[in-house]
Protein backbone atom coordinates (compact mmCIF):
# COMPACT_ATOMS: atom_id res chain seq x y z
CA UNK A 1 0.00 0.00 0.00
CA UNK A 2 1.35 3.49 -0.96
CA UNK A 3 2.13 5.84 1.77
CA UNK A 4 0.97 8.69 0.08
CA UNK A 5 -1.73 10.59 1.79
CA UNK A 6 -5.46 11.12 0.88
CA UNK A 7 -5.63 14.30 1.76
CA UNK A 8 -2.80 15.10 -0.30
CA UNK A 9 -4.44 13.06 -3.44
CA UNK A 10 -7.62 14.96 -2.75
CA UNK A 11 -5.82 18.15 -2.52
CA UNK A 12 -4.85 17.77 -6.59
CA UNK A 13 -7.95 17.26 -8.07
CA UNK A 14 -9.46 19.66 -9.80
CA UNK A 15 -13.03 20.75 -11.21
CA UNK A 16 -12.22 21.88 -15.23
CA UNK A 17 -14.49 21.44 -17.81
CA UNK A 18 -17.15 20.06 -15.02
CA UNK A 19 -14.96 17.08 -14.41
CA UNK A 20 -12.65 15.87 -11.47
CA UNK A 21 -9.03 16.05 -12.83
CA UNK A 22 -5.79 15.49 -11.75
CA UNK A 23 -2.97 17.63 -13.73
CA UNK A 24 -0.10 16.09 -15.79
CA UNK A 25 2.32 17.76 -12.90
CA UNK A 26 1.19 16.50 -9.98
CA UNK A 27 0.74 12.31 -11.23
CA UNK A 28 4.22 13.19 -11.97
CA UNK A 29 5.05 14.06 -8.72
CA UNK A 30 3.24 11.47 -7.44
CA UNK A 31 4.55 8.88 -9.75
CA UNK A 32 8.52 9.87 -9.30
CA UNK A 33 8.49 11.05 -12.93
CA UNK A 34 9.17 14.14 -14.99
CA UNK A 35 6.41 15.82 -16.28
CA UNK A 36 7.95 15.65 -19.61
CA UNK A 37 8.58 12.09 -19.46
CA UNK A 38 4.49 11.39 -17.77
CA UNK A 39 3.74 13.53 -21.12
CA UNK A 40 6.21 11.81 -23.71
CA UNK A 41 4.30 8.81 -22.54
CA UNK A 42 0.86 9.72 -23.17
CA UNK A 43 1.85 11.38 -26.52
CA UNK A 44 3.21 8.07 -27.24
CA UNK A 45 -0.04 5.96 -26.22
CA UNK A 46 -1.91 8.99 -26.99
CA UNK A 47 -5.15 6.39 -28.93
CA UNK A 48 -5.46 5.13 -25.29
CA UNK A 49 -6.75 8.77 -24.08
CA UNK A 50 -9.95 9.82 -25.94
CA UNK A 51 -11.60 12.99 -24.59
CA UNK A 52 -13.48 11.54 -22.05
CA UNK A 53 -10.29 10.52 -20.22
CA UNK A 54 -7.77 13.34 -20.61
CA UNK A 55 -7.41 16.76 -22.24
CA UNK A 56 -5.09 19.71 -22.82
CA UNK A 57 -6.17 22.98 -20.57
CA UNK A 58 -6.79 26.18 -22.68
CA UNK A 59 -5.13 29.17 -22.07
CA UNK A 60 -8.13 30.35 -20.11
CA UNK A 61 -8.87 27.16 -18.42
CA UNK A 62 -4.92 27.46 -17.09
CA UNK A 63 -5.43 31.74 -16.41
CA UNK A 64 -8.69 30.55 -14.40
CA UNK A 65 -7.03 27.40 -13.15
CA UNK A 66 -4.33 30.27 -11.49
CA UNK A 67 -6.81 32.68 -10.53
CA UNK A 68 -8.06 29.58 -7.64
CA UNK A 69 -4.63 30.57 -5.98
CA UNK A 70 -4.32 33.44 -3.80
CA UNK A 71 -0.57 33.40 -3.70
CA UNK A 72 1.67 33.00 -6.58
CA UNK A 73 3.17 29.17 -6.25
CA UNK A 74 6.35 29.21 -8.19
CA UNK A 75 5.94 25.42 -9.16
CA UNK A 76 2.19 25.27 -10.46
CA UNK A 77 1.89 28.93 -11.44
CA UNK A 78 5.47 29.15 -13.80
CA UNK A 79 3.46 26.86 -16.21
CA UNK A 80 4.51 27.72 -19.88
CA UNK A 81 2.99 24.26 -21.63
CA UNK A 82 -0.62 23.91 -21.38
CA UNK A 83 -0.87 20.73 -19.08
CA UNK A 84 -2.65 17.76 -19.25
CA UNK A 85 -5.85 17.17 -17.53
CA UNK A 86 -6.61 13.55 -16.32
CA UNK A 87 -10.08 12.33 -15.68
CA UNK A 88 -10.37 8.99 -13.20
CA UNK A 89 -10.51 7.02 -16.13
CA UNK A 90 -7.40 8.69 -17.62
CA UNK A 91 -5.67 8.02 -14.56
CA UNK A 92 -6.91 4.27 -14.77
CA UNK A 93 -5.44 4.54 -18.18
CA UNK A 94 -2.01 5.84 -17.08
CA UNK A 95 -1.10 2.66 -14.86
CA UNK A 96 -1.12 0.54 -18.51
CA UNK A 97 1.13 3.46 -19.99
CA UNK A 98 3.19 4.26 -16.72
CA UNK A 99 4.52 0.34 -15.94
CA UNK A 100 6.03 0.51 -12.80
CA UNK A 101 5.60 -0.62 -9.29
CA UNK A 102 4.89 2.75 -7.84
CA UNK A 103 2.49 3.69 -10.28
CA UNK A 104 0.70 1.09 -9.76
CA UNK A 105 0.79 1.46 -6.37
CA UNK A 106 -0.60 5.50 -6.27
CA UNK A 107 -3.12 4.59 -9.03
CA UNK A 108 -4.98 2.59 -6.58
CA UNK A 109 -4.67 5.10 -4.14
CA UNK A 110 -6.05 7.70 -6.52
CA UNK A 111 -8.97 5.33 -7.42
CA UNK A 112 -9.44 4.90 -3.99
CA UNK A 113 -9.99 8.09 -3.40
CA UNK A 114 -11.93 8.63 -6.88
CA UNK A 115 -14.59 5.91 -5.51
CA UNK A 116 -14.85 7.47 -2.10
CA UNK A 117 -15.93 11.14 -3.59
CA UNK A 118 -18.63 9.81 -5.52
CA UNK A 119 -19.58 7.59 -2.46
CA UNK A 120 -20.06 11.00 -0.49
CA UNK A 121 -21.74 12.76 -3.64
CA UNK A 122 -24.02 9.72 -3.66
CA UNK A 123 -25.01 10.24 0.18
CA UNK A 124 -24.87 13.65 0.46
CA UNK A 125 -27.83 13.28 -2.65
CA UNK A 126 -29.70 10.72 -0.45
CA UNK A 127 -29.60 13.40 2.31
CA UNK A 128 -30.99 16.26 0.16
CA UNK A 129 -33.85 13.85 -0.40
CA UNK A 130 -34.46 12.65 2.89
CA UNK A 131 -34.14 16.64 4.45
CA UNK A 132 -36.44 17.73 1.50
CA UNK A 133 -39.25 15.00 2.23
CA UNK A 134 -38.92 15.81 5.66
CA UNK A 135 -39.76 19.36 5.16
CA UNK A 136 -42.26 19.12 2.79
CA UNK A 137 -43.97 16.92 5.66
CA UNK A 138 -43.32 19.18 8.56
CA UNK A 139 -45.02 22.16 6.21
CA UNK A 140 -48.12 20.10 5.50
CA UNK A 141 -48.16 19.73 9.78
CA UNK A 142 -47.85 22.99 10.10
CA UNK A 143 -50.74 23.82 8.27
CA UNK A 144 -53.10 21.98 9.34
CA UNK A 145 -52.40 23.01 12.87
CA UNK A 146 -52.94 26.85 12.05
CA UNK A 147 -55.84 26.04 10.44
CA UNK A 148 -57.19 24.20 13.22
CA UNK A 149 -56.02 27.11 15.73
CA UNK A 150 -57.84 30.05 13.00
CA UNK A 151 -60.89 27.66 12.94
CA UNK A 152 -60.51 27.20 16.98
CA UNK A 153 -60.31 30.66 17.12
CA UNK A 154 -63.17 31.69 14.71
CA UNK A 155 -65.43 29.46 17.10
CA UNK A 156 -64.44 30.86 20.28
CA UNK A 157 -64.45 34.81 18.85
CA UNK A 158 -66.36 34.96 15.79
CA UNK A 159 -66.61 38.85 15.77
CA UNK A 160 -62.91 39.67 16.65
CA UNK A 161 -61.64 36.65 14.39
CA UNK A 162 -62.92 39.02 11.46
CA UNK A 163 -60.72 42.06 11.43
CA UNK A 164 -57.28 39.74 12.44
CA UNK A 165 -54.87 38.58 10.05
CA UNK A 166 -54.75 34.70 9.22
CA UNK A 167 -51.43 33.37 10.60
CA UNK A 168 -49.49 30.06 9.06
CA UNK A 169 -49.26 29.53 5.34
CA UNK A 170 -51.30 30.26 2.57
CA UNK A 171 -51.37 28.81 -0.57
């Protein structure tokens, strides 16, 4: 089992394009590889990496990509090539490209980590649901209980009842 951490995997991925990513960079990193050499290889293999699983950043994907940063960081922010952007199946795809024992080793991590963020997506969803359902429920209570206190009220003071406000909610 790699010792990287998860934090520090979840800490490099990315929303661009409305997708997760992880940059070319920081697999490298991750993988003990150059950047040029994580790149080379994908160029190389480059029929195993349709859209779906990896694309180049735009100039004003990368200028936005920056802008998340409040303070310059020399080694993400000096980018001159446009980098790489890996979706979790282009980092599935990267363990057949990059052969070696540790990357191998973080790519589970990574889909680890890949599997758990959906897993919270997918609950967090459930829980919108659940709190929604509930509430809908407590405001059909509600309602029925002010309109049993305005009709309680219109039989115990019909004449004052008249010139008061209705309280609760209306449709």
């Amino acid at each position: 089992m790699s010792n990287i951490s998860l934090l520090k995997i979840e800490s490099m991925i990315y929303v661009i394009r409305e997708h997760k990513v992880m940059l070319d960079s920081d697999l490298a990193e991750l993988y003990g590889v150059e950047t040029k050499a994580l790149k080379r290889a994908v160029k190389r293999n480059i029929n195993r990496f349709p859209d779906d699983f990896m694309f180049e950043m735009n100039k004003e994907e990368l200028e936005n990509w920056r802008c998340q940063f409040g303070t310059s960081n020399k080694e993400k922010m000096g980018l001159r090539i446009l980098p790489f952007a890996f979706t979790e199946l282009g980092v599935a795809m990267l363990s057949s490209v990059l052969n070696s024992h540790q990357a191998i080793e973080v790519n589970i991590s990574i889909m680890r980590i890949f599997f758990q963020l959906r897993s919270f997506l997918l609950m967090e969803e459930k829980l919108n649901k659940r709190m929604d359902k509930l509430e809908s429920g407590i405001n059909k209570v509600f309602k029925v209980v002010f309109q049993r206190l305005d009709e309680t009220d219109d039989k115990l003071t019909p004449k004052l009842s008249q010139n008061r406000k209705k309280i609760g909610l209306n449709e």
